[in-house]
C-alpha atoms as a PDB file:
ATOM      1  CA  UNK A   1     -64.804 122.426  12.121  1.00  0.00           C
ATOM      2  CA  UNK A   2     -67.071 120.691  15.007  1.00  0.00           C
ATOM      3  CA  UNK A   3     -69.688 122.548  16.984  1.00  0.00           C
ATOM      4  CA  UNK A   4     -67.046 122.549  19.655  1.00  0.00           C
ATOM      5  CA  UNK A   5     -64.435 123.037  18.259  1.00  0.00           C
ATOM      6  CA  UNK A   6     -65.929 126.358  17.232  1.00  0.00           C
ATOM      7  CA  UNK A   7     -67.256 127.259  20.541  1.00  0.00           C
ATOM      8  CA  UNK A   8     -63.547 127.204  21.876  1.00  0.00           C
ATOM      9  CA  UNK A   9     -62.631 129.339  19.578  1.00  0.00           C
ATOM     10  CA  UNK A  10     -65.262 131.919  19.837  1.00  0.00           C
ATOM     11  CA  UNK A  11     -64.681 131.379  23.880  1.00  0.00           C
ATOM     12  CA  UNK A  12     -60.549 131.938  23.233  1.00  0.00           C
ATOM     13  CA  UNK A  13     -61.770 135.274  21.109  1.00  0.00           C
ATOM     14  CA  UNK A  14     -64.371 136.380  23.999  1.00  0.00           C
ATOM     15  CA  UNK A  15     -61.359 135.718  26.559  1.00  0.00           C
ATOM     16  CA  UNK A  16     -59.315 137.855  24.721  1.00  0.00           C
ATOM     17  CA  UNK A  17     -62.220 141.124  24.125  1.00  0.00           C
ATOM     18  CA  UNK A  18     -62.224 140.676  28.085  1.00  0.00           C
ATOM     19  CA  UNK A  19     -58.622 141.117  28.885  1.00  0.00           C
ATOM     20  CA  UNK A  20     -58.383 143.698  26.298  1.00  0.00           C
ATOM     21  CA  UNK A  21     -61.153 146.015  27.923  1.00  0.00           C
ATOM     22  CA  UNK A  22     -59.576 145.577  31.674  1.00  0.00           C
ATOM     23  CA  UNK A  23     -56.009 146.486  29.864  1.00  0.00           C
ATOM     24  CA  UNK A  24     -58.086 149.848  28.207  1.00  0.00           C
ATOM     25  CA  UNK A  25     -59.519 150.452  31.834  1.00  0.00           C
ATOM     26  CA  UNK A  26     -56.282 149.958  33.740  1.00  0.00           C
ATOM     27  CA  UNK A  27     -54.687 152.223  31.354  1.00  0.00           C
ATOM     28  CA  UNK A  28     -57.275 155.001  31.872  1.00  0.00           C
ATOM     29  CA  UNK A  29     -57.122 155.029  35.426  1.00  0.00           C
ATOM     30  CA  UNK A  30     -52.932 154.703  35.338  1.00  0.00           C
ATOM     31  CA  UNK A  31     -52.865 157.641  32.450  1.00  0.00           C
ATOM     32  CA  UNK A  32     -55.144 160.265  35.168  1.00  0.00           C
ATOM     33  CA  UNK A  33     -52.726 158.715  38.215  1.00  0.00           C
ATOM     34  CA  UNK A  34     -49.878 160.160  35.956  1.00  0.00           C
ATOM     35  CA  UNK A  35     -51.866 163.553  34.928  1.00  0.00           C
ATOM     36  CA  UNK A  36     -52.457 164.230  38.850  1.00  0.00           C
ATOM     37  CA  UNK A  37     -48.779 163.523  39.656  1.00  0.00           C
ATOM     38  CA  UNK A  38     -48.227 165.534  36.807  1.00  0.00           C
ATOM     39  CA  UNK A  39     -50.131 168.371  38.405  1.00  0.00           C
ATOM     40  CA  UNK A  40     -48.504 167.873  41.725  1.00  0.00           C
ATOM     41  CA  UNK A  41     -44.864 168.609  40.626  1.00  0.00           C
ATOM     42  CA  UNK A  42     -46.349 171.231  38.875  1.00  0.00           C
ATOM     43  CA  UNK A  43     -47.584 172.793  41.825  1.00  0.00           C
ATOM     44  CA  UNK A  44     -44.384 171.888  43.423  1.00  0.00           C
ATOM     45  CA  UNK A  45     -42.320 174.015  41.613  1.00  0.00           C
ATOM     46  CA  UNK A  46     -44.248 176.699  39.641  1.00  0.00           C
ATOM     47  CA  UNK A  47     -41.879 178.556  37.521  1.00  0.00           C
ATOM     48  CA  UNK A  48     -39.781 180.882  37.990  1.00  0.00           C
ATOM     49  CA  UNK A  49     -40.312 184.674  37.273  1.00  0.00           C
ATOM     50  CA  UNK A  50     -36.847 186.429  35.943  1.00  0.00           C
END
């Protein structure tokens, strides 16, 4: 392989690192959205004492 031909590829690989990171951020912040809606029906409707 050239020189450059290299360098794409370790620039495709970098590209793909970066996506994967924002995806693992994006995820955290969607998987606490969840756990507070979570918390809110919760609240909502506590359960019911027989």
């Amino acid at each position: 392989m050239k020189f450059e031909e290299l360098t794409a590829e370790v620039e495709k690989h970098n590209r793909i690192l970066e996506r994967t990171y924002q995806l693992e951020a994006d995820m955290a912040v969607t998987r606490n959205d969840i756990e507070a809606l979570y918390r809110e029906v919760v609240n909502l409707n506590p359960p019911q004492i027989r």
